[in-house]
Protein backbone atom coordinates (compact mmCIF):
# COMPACT_ATOMS: atom_id res chain seq x y z
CA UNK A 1 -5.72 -50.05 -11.31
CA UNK A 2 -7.27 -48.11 -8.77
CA UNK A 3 -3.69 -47.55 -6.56
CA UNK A 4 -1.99 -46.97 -10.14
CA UNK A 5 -4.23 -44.21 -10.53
CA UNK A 6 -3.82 -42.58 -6.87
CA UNK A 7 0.24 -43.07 -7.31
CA UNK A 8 -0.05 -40.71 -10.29
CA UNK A 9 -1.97 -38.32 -8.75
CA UNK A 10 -0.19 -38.42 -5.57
CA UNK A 11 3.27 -37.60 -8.34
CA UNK A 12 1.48 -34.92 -10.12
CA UNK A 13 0.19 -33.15 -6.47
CA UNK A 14 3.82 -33.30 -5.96
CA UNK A 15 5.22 -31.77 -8.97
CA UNK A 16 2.51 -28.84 -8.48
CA UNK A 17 3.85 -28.51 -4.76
CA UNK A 18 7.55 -28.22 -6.21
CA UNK A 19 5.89 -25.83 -8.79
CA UNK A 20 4.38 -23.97 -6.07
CA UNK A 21 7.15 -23.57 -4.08
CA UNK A 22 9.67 -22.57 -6.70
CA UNK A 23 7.44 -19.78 -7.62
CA UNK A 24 7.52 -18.22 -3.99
CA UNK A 25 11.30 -18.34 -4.06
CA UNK A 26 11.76 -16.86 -7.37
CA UNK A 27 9.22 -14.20 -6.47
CA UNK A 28 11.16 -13.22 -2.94
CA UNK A 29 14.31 -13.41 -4.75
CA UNK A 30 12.79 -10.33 -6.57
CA UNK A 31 10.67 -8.61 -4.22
CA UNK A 32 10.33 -4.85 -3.92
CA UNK A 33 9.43 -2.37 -1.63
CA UNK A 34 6.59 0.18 -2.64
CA UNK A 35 6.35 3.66 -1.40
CA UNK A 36 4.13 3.86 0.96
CA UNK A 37 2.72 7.29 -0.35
CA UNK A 38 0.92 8.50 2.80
CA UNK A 39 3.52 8.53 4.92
CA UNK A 40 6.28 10.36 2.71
CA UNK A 41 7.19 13.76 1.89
CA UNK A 42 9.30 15.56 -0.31
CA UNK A 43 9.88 19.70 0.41
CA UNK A 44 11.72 22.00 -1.64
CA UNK A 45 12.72 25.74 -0.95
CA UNK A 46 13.18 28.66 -2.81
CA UNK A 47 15.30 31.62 -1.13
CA UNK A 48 14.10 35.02 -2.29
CA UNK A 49 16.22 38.10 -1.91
CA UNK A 50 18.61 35.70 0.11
CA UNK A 51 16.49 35.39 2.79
CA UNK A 52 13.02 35.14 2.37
CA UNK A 53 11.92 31.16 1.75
CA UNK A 54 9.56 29.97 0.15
CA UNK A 55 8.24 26.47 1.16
CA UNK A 56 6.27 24.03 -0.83
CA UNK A 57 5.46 19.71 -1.45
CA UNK A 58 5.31 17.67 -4.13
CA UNK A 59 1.95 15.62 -3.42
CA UNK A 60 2.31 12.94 -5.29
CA UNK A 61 5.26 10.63 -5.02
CA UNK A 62 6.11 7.38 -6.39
CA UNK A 63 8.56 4.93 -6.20
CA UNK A 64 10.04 1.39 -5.00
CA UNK A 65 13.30 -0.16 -4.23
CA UNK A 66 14.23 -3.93 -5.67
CA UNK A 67 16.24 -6.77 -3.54
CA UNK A 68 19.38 -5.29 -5.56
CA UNK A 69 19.11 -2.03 -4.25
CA UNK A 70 17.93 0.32 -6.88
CA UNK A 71 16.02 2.95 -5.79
CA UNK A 72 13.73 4.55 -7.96
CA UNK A 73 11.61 7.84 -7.21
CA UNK A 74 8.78 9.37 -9.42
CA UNK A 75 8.14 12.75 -8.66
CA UNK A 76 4.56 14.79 -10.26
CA UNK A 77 5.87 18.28 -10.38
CA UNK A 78 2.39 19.50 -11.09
CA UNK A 79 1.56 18.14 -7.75
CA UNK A 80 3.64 21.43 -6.23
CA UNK A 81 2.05 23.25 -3.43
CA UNK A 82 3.16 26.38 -2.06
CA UNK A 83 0.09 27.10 -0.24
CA UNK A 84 -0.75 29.85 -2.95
CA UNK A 85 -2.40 29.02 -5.79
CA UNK A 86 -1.33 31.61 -8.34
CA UNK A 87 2.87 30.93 -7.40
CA UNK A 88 2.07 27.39 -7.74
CA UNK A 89 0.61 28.27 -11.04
CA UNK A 90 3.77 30.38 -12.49
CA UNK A 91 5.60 27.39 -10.59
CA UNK A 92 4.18 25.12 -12.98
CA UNK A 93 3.95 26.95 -15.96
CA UNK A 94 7.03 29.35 -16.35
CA UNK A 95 9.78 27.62 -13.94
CA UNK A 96 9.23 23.47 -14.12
CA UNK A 97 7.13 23.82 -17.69
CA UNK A 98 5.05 20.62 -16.30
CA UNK A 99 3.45 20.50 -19.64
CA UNK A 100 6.01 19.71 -21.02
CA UNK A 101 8.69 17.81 -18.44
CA UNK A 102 5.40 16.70 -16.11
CA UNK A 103 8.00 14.54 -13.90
CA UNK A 104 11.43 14.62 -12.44
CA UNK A 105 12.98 11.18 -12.05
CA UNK A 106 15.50 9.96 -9.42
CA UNK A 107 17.67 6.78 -9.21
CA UNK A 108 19.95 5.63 -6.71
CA UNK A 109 21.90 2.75 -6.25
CA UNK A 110 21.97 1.09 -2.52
CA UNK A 111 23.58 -2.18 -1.05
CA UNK A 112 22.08 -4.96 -1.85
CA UNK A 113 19.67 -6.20 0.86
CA UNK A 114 21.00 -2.95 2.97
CA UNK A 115 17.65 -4.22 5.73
CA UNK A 116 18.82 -7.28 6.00
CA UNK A 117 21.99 -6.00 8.01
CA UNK A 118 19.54 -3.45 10.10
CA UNK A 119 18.56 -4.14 13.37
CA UNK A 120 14.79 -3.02 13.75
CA UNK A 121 14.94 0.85 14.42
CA UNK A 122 18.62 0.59 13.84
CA UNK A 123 20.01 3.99 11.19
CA UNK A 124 22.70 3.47 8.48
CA UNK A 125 24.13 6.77 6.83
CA UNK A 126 25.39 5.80 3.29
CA UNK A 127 27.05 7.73 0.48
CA UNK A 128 25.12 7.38 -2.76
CA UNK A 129 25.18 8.86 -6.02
CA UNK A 130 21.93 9.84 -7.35
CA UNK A 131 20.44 10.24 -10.82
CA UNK A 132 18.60 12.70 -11.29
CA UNK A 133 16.32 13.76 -14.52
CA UNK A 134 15.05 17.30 -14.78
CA UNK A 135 13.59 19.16 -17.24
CA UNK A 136 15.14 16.75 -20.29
CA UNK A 137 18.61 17.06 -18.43
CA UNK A 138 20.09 14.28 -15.95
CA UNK A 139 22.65 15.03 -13.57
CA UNK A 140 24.54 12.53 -11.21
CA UNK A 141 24.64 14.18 -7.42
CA UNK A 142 26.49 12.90 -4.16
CA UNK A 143 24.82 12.79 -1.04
CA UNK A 144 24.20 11.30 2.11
CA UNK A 145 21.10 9.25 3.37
CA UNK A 146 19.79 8.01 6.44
CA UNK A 147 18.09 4.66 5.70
CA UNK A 148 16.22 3.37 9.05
CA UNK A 149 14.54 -0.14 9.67
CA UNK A 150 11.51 0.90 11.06
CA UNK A 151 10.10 -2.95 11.17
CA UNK A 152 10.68 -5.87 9.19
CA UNK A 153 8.83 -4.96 6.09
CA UNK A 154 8.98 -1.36 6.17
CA UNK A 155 12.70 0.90 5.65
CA UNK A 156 12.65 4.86 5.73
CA UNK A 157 14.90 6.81 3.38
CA UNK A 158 15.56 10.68 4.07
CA UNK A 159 17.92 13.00 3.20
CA UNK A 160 20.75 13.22 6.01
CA UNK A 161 20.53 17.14 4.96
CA UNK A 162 19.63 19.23 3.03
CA UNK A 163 20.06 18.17 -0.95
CA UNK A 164 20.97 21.74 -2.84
CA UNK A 165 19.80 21.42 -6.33
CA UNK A 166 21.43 23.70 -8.68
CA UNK A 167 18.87 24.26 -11.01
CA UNK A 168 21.28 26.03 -13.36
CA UNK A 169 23.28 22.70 -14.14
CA UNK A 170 19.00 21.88 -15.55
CA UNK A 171 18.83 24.65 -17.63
CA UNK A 172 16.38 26.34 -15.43
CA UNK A 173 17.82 29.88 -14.97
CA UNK A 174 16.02 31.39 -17.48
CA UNK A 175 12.49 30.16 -15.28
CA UNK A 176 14.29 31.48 -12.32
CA UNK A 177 14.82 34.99 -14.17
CA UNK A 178 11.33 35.22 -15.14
CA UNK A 179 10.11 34.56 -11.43
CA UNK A 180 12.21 37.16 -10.38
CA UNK A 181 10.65 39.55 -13.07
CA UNK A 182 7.13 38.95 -12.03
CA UNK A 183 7.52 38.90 -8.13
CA UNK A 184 9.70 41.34 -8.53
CA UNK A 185 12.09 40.65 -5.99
CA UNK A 186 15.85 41.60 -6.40
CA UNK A 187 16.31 38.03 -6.41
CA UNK A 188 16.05 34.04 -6.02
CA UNK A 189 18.78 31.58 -5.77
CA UNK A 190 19.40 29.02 -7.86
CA UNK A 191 20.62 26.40 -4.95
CA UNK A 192 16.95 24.82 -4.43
CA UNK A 193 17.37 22.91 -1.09
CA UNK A 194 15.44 19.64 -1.03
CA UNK A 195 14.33 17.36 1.50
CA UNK A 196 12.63 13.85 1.95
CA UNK A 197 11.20 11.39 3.93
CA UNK A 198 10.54 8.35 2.40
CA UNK A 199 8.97 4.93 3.70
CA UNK A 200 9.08 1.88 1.77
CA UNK A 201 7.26 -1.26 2.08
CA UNK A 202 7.89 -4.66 1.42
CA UNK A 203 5.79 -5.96 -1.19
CA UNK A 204 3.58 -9.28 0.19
CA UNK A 205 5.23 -11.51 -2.37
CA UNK A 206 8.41 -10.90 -0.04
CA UNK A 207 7.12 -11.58 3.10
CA UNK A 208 8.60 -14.02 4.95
């Protein structure tokens, strides 16, 4: 009776190992990669009377990347700092209306398992399109990327250049003309060039 009893529980410690082990292969087969928010940035510039820039950060960034290669990017436009605290506040107010559209979303599609073809410290320029949602309007945008493999569980994404967002194809202008009324400068262009540095890691449950 006594081995009858141990050959069950020997069956069941097995089942629960089998359990166990499907669990961490369903879980890396669906791993993602977190921003790691303290080591990315995200710049944008606004060109007054066609020369004069003005250059601020979003803060506060968030985003991940799935095993299928969606990208996803959650940017806080309140978190805008141009170093001066009454632009950042018409910034806020009269151009991105954060109140109101508080985030601008991006998506991009990359290869599937695009580190797993990296060599560490190894840089891949791809071609993506990129979805991006701004003030209630989405746009799709082509551009070029430089993803790096900075170690096995950690991948930087940057722009490759500059990304010129035509904030006229958001329905911005009208924030744009108001900026230009209060600084009164002759004026600001609507091409907003935007770069990034972004670096991802892999979450523990896709450790290897």
């Amino acid at each position: 009776m006594k081995k009858k009893n141990q050959g069950k529980l020997m069956k069941f410690a097995s089942i629960l190992r089998a359990i166990a082990l499907s669990g961490l292969m369903i879980g890396s087969a669906q791993a993602e990669w977190s921003l790691d928010k303290d080591h990315s940035e995200l710049y944008f510039t606004f060109i007054k009377a066609a020369q004069v820039g003005t250059v601020g950060q979003f803060e506060s960034i968030d985003g991940s990347i799935s095993n299928a290669g969606k990208a996803l990017l959650t940017v806080e436009l309140g978190s805008l700092n141009t170093g001066i605290g009454k632009r950042d506040g018409r910034l806020r107010e009269i151009f991105f209306q954060t109140s109101q559209y508080p985030t601008a979303d991006i998506e991009v599609s990359l290869s599937k398992n695009l580190h797993e073809r990296l060599e560490v410290g190894e840089t891949e320029k791809v071609r993506v399109t990129a979805k991006v949602t701004l003030h209630g309007k989405t746009r799709r945008l082509r551009e070029s990327l430089n993803v790096t493999l900075l170690n096995n569980r950690t991948v930087e994404v940057a722009t490759a250049k500059p990304l010129l967002l035509d904030v006229s194809k958001f329905g911005l202008m009208p924030g744009i003309q108001a900026l230009i009324d209060l600084a009164g400068v002759k004026s600001i262009s609507q091409s907003v060039p935007v770069t990034f540095k972004l670096r991802f890691n892999q979450d523990a449950q896709g450790a290897t």
